[in-house]
PDB file of N, CA and C in Angstrom:
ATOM      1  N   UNK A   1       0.840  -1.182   0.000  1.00  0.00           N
ATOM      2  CA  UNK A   1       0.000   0.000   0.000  1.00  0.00           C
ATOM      3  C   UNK A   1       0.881   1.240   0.000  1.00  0.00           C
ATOM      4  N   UNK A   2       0.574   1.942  -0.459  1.00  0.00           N
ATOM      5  CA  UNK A   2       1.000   3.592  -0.935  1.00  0.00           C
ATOM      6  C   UNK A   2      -0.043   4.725  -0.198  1.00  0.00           C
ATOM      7  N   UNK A   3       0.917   5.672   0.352  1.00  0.00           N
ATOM      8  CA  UNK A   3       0.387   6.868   0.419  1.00  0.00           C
ATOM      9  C   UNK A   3       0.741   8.056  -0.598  1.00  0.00           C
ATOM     10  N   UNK A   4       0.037   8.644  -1.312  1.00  0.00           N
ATOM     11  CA  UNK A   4       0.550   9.542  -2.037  1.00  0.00           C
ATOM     12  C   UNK A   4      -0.049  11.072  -1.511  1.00  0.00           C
ATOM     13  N   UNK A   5       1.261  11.960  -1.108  1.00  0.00           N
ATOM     14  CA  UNK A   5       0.512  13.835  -0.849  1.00  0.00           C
ATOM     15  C   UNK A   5       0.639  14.015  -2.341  1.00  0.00           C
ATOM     16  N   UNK A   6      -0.341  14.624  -2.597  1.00  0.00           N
ATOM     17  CA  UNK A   6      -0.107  15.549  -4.279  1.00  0.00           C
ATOM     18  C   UNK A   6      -0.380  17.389  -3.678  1.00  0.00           C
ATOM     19  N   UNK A   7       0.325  17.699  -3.460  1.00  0.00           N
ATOM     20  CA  UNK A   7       0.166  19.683  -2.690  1.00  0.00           C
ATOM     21  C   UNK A   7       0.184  20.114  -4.265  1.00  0.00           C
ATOM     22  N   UNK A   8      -1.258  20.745  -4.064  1.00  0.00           N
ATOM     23  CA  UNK A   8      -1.591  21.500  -5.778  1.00  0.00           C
ATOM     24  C   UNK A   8      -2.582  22.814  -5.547  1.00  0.00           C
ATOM     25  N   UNK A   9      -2.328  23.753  -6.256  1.00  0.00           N
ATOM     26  CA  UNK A   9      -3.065  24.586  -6.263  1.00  0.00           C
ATOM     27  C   UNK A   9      -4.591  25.186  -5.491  1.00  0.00           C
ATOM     28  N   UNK A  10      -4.775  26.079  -5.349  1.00  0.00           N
ATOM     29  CA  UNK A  10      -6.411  25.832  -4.989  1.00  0.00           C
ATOM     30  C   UNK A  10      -7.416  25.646  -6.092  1.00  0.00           C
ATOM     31  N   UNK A  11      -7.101  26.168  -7.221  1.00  0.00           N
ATOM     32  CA  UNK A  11      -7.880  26.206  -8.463  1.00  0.00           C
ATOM     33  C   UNK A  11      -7.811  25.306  -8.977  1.00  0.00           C
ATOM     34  N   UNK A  12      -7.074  23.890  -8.868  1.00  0.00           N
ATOM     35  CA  UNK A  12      -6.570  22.838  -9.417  1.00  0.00           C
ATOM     36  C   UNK A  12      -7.526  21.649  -8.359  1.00  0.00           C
ATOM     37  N   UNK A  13      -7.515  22.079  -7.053  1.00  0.00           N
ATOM     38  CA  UNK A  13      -8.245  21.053  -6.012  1.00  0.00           C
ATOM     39  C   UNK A  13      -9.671  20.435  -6.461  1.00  0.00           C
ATOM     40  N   UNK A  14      -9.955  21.075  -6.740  1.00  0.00           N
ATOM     41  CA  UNK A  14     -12.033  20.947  -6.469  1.00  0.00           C
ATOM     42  C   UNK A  14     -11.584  20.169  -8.233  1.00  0.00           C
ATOM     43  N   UNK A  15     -11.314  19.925  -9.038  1.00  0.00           N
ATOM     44  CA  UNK A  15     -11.494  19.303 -10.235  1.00  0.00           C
ATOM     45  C   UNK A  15     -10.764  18.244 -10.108  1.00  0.00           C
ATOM     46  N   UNK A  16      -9.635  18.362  -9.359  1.00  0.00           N
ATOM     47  CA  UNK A  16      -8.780  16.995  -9.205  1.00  0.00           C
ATOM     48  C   UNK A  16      -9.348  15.938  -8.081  1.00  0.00           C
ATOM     49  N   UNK A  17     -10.040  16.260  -6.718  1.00  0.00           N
ATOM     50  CA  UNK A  17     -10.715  15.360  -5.902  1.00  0.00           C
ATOM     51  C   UNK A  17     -11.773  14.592  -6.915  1.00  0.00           C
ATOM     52  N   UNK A  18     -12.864  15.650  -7.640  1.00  0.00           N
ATOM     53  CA  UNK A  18     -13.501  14.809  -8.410  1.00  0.00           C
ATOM     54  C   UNK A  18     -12.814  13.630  -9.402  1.00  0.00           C
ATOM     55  N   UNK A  19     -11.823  13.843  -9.943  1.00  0.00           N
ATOM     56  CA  UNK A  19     -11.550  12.905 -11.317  1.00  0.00           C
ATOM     57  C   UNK A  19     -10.935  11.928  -9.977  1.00  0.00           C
ATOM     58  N   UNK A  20     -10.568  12.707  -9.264  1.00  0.00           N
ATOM     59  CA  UNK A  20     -10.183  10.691  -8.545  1.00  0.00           C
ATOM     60  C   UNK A  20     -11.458  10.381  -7.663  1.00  0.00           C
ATOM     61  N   UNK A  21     -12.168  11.026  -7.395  1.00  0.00           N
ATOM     62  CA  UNK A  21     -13.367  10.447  -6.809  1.00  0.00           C
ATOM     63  C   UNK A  21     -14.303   9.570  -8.148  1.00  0.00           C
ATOM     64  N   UNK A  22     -14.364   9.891  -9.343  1.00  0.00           N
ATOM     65  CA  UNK A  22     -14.770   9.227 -10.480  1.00  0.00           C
ATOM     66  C   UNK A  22     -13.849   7.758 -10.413  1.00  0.00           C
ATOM     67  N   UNK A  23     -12.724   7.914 -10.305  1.00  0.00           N
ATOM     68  CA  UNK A  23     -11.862   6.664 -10.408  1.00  0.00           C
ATOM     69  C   UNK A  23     -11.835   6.129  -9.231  1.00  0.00           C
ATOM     70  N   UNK A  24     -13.056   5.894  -8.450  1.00  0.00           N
ATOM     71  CA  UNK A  24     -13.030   5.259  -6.709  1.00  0.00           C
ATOM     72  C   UNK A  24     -11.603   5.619  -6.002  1.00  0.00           C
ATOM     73  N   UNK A  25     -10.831   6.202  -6.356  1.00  0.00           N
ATOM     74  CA  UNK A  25      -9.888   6.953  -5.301  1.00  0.00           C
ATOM     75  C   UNK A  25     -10.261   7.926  -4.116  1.00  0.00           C
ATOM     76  N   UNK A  26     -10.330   7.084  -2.914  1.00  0.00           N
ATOM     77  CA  UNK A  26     -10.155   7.851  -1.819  1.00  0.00           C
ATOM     78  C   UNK A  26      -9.386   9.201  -1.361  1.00  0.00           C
ATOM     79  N   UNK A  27      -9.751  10.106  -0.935  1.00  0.00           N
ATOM     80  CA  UNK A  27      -8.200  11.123  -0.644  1.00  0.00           C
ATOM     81  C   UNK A  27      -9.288  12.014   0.479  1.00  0.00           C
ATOM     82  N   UNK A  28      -8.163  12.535   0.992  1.00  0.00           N
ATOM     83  CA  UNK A  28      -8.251  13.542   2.166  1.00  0.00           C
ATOM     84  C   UNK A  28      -7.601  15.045   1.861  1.00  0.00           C
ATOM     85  N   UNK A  29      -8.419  15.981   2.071  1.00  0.00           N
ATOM     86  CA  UNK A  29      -8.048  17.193   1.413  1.00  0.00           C
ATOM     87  C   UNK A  29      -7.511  18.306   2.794  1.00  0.00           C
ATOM     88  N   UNK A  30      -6.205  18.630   2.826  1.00  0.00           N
ATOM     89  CA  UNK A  30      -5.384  19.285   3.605  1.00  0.00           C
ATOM     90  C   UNK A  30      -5.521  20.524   3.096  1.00  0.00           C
ATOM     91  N   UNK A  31      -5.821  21.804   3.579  1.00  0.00           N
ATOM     92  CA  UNK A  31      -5.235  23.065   3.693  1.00  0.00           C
ATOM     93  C   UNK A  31      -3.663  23.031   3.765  1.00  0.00           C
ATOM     94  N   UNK A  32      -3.496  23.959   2.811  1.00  0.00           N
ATOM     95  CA  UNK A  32      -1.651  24.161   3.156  1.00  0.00           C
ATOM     96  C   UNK A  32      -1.643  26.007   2.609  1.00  0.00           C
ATOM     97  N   UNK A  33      -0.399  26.390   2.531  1.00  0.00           N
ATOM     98  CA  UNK A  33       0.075  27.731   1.836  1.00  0.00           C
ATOM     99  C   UNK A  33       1.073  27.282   1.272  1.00  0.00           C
ATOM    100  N   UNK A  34       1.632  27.911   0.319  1.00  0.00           N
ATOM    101  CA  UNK A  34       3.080  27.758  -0.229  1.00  0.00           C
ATOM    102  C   UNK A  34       4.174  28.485   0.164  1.00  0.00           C
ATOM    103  N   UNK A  35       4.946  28.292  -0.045  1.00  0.00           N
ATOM    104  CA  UNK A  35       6.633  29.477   0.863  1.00  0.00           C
ATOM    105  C   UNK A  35       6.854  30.333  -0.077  1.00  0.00           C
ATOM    106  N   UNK A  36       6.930  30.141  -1.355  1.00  0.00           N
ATOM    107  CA  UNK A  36       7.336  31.257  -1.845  1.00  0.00           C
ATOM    108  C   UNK A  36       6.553  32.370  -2.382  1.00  0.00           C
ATOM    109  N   UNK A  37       4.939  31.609  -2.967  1.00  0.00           N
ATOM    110  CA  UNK A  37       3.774  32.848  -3.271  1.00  0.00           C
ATOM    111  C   UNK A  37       3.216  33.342  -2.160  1.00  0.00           C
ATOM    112  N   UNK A  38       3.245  32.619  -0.828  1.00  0.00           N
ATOM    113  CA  UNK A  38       2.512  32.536   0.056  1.00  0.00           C
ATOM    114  C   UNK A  38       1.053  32.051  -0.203  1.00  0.00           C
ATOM    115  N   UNK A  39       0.558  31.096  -1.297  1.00  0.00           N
ATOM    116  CA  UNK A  39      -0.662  31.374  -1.727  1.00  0.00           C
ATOM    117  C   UNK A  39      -1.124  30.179  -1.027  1.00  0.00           C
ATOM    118  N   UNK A  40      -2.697  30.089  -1.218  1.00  0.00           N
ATOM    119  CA  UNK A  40      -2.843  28.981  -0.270  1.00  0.00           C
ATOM    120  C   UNK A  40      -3.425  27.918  -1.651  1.00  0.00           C
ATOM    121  N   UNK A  41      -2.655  26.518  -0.490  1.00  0.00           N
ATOM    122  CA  UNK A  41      -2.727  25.338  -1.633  1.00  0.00           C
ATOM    123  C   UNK A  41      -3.677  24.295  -0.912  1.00  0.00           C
ATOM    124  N   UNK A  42      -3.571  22.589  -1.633  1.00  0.00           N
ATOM    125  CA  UNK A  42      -4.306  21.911  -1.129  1.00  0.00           C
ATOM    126  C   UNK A  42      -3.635  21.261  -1.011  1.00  0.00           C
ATOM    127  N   UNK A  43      -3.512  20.093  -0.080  1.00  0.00           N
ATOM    128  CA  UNK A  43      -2.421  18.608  -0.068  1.00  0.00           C
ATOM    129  C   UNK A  43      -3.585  17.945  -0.196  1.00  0.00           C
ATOM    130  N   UNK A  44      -3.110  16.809  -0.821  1.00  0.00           N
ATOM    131  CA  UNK A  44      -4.739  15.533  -1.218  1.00  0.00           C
ATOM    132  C   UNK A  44      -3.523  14.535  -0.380  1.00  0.00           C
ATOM    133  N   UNK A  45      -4.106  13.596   0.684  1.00  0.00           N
ATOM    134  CA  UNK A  45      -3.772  12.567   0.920  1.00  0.00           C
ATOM    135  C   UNK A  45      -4.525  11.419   0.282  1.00  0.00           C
ATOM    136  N   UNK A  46      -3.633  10.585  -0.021  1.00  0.00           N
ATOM    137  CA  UNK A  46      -4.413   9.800  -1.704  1.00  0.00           C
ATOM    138  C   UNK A  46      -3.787   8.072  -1.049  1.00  0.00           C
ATOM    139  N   UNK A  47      -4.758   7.290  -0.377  1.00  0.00           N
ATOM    140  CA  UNK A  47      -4.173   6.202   0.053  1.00  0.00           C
ATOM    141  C   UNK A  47      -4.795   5.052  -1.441  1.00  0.00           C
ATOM    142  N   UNK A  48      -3.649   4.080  -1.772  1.00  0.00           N
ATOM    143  CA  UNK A  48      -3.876   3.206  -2.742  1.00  0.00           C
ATOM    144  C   UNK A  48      -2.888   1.967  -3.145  1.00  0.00           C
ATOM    145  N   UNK A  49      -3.473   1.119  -3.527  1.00  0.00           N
ATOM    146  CA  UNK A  49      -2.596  -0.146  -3.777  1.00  0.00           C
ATOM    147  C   UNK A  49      -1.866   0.053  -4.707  1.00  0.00           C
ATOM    148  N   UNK A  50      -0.558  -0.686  -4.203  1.00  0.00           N
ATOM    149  CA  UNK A  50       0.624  -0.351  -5.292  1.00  0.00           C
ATOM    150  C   UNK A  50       0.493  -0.139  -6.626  1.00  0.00           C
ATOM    151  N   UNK A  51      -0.388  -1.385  -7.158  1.00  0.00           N
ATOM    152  CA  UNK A  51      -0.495  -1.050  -8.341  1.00  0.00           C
ATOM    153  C   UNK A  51      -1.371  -0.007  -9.027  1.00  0.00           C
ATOM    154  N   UNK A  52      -2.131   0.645  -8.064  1.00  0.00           N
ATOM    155  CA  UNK A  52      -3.045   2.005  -8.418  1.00  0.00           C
ATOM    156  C   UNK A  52      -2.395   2.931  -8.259  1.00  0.00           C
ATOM    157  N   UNK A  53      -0.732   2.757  -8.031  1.00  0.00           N
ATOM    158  CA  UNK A  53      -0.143   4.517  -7.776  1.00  0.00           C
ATOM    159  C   UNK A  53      -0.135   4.696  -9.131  1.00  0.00           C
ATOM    160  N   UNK A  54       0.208   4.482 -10.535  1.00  0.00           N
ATOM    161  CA  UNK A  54       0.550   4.836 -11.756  1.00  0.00           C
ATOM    162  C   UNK A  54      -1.040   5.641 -12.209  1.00  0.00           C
ATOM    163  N   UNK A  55      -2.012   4.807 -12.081  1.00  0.00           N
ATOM    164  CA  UNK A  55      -3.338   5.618 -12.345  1.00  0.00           C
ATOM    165  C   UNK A  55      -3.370   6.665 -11.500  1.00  0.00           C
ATOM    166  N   UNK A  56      -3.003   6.979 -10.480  1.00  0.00           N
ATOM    167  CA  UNK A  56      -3.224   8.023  -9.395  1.00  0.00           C
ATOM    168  C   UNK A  56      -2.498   9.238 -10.287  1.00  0.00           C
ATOM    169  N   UNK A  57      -1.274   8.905 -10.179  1.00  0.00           N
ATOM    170  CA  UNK A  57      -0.358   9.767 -10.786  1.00  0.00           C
ATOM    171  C   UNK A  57      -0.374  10.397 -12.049  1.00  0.00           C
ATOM    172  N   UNK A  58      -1.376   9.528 -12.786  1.00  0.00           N
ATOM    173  CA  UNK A  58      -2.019  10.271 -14.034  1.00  0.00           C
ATOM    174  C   UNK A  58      -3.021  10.825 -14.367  1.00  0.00           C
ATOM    175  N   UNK A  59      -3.813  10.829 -13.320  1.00  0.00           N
ATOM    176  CA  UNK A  59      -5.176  11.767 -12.931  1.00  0.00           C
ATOM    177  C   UNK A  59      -4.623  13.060 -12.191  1.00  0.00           C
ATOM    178  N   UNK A  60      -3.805  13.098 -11.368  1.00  0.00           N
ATOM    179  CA  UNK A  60      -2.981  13.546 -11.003  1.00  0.00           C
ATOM    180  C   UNK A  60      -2.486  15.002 -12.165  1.00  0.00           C
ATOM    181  N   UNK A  61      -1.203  14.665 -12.948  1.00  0.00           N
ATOM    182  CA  UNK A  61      -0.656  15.427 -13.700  1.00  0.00           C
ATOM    183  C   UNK A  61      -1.740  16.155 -15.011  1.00  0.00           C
ATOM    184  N   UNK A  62      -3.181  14.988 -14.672  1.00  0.00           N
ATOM    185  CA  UNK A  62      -4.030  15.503 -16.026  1.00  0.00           C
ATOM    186  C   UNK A  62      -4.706  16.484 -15.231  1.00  0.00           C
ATOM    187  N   UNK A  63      -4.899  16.917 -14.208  1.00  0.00           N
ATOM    188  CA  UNK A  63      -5.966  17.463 -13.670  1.00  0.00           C
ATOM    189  C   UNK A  63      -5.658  18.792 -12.879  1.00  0.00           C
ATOM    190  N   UNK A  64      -3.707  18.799 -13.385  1.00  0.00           N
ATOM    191  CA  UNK A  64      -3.174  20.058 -12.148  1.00  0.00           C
ATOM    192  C   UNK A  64      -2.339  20.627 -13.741  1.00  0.00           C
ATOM    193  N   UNK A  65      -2.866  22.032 -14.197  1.00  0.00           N
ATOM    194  CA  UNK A  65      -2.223  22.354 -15.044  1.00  0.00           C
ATOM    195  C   UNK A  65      -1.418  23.511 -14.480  1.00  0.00           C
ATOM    196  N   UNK A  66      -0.219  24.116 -15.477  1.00  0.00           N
ATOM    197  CA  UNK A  66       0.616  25.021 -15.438  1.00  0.00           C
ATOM    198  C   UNK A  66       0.458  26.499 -15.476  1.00  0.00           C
ATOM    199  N   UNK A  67       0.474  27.370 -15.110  1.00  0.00           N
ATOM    200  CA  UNK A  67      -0.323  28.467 -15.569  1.00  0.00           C
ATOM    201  C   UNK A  67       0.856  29.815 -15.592  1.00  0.00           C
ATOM    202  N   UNK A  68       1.039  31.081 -15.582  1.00  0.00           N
ATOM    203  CA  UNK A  68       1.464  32.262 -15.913  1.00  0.00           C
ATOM    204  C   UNK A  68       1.159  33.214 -14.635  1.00  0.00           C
ATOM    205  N   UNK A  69       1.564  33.461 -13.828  1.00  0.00           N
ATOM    206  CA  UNK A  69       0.864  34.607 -13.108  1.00  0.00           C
ATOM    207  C   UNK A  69       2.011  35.647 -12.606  1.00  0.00           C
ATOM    208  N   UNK A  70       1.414  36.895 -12.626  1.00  0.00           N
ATOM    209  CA  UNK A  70       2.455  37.803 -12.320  1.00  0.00           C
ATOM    210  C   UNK A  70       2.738  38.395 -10.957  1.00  0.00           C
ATOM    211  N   UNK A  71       3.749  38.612  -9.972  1.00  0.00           N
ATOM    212  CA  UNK A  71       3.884  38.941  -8.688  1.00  0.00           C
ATOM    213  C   UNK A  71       4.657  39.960  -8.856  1.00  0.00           C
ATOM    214  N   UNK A  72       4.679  40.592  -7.832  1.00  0.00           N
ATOM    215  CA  UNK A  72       5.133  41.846  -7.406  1.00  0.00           C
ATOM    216  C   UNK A  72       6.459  41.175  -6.534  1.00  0.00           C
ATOM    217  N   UNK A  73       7.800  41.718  -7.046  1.00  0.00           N
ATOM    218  CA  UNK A  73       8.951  41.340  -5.892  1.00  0.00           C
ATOM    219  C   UNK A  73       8.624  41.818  -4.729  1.00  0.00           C
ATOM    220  N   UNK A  74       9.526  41.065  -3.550  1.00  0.00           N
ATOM    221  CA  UNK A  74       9.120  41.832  -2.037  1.00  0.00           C
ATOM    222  C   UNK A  74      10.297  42.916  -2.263  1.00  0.00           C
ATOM    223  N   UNK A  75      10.068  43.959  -1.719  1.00  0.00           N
ATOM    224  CA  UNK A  75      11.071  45.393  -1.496  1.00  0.00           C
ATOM    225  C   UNK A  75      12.244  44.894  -0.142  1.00  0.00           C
ATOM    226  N   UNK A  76      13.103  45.345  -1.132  1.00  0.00           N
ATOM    227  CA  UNK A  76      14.336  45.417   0.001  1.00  0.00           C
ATOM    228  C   UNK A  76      14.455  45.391   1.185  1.00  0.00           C
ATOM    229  N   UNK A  77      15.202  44.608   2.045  1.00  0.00           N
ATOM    230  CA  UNK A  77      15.085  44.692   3.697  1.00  0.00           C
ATOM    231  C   UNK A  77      16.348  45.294   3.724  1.00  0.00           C
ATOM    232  N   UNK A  78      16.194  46.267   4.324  1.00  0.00           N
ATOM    233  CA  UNK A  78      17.240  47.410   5.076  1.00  0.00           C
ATOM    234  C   UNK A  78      17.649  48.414   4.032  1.00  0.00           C
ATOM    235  N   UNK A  79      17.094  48.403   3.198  1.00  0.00           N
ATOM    236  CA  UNK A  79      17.251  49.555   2.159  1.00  0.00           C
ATOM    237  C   UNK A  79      16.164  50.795   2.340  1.00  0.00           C
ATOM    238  N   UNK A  80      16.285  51.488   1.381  1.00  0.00           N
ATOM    239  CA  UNK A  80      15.428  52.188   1.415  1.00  0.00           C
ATOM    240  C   UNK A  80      14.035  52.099   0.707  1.00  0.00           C
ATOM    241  N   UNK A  81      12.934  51.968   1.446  1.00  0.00           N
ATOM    242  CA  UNK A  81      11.628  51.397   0.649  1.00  0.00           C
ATOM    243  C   UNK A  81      11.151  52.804  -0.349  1.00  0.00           C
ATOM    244  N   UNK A  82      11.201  53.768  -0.247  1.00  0.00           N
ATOM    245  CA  UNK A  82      10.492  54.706  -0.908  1.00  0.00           C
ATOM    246  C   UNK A  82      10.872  55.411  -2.229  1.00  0.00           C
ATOM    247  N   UNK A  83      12.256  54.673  -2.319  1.00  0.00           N
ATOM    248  CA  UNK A  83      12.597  54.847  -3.859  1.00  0.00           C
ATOM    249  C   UNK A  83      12.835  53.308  -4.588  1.00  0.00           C
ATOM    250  N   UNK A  84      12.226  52.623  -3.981  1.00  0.00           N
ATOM    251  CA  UNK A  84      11.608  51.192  -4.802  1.00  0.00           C
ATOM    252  C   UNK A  84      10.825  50.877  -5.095  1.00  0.00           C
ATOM    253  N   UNK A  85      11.201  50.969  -6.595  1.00  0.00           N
ATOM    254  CA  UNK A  85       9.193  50.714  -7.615  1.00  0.00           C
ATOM    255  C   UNK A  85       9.603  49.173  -8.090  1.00  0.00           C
ATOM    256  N   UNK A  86       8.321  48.288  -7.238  1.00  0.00           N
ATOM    257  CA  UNK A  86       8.386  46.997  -7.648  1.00  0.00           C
ATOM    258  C   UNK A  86       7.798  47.147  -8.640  1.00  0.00           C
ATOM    259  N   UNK A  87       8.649  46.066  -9.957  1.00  0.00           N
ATOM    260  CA  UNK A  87       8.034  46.095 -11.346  1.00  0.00           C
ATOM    261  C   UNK A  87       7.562  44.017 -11.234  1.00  0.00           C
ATOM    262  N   UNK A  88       5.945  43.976 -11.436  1.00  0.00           N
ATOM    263  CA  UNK A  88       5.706  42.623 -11.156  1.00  0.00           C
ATOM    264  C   UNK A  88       6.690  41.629 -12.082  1.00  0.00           C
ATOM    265  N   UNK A  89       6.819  40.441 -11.859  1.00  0.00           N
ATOM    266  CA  UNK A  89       7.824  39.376 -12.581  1.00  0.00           C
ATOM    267  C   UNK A  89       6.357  38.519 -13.168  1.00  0.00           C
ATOM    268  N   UNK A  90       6.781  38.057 -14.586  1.00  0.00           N
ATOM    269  CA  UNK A  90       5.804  36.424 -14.894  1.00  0.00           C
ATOM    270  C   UNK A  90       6.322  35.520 -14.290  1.00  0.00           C
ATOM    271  N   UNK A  91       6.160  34.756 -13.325  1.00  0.00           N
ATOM    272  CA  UNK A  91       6.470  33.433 -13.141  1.00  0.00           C
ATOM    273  C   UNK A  91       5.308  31.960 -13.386  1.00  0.00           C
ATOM    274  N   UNK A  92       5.727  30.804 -13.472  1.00  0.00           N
ATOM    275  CA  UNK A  92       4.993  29.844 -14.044  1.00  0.00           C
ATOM    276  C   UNK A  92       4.835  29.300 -12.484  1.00  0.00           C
ATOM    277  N   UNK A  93       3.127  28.914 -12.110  1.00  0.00           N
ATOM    278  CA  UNK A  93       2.723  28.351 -10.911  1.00  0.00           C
ATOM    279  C   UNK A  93       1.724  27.198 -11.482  1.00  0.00           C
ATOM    280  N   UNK A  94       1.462  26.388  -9.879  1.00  0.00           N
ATOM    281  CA  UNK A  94       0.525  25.568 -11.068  1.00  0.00           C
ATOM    282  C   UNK A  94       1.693  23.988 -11.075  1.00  0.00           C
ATOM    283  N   UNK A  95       0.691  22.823 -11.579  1.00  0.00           N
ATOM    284  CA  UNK A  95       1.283  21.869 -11.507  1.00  0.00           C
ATOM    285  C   UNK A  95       0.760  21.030 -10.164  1.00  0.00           C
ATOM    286  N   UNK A  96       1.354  20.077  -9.903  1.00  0.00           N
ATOM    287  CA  UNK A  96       1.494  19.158  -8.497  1.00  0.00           C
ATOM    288  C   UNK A  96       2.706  19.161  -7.853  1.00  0.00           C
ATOM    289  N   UNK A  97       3.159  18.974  -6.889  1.00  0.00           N
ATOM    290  CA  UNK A  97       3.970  18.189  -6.057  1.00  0.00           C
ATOM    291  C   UNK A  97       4.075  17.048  -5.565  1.00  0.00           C
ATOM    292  N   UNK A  98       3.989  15.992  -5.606  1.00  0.00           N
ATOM    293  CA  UNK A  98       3.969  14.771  -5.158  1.00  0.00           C
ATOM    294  C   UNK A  98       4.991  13.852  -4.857  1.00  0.00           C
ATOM    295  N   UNK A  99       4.376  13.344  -3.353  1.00  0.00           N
ATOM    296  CA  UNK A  99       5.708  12.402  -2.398  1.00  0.00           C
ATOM    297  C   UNK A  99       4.745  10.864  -2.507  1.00  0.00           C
ATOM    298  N   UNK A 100       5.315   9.880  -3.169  1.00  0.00           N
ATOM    299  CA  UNK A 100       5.029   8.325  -2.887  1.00  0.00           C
ATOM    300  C   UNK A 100       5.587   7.616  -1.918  1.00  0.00           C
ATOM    301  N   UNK A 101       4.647   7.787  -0.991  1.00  0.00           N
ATOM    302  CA  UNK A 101       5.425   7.397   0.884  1.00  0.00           C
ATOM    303  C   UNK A 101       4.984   5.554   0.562  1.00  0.00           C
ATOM    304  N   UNK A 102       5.639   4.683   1.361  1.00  0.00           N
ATOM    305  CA  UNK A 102       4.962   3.105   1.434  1.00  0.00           C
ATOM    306  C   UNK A 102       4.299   3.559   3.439  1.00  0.00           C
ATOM    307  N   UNK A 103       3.111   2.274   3.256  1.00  0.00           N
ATOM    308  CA  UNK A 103       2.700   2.181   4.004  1.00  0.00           C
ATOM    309  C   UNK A 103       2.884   1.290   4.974  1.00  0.00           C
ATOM    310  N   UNK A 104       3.452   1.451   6.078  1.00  0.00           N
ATOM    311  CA  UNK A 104       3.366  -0.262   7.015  1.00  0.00           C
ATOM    312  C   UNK A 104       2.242  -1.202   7.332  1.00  0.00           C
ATOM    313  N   UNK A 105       1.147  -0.404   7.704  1.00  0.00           N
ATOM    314  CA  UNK A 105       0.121  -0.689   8.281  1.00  0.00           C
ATOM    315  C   UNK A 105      -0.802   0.780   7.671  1.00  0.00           C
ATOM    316  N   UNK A 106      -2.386   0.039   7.640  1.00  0.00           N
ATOM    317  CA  UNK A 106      -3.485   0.585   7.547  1.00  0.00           C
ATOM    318  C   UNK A 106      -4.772   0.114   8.589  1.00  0.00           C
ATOM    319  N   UNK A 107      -5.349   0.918   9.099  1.00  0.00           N
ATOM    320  CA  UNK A 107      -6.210   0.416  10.117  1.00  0.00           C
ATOM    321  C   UNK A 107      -7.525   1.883  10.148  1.00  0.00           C
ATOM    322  N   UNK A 108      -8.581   1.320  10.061  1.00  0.00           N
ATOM    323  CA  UNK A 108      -9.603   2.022   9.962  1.00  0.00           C
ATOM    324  C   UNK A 108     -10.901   1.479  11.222  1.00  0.00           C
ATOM    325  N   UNK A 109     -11.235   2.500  11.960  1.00  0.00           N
ATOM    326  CA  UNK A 109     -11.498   2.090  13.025  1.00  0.00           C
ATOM    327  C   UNK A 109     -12.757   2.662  13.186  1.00  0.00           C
TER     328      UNK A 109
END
């Protein structure tokens, strides 16, 4: 048995629980934020038999796309803030993260 976190987007969550809820995949939906947008994400805890991690993982990558969004740099620490004009950056967000943990034991009580 396999545990899989997939930490994905918020806009990516609510379409990806469904396509694995269509494919009888169980999962548990975590609140998280991210470190570097600060934005807030989802962790899916996704429990499944070995041989269902490959389907997981491809509902998965089909269901968390890539996207474009633009941020504002953070302003200088210990400089001077009032002659710094943040000019926003494109960066690419979006996607999954995913850790394939093994399981020792499962017990449902």
């Amino acid at each position: 048995m396999k545990l899989i976190l997939a930490i994905v987007q918020d806009k990516d969550s609510n379409r990806l629980s469904d396509a694995l809820s269509e494919e009888n995949f169980k999962s548990t939906k975590l609140s998280s934020s991210g470190g570097f947008l600060k934005e807030g994400n989802t962790t899916l805890m996704i429990g499944c038999d070995d041989g269902d991690v490959d389907q997981a993982l491809e509902i998965i990558k089909d269901n968390c796309s890539y996207r474009e969004q633009m941020v504002a740099p953070i302003s200088p620490m210990g400089g001077n803030a009032d002659s710094y004009i943040p000019k926003p950056v494109k960066v690419e967000v979006g996607g999954a993260t995913v850790f394939v943990l093994p399981v020792d034991a499962f017990h449902q009580f």
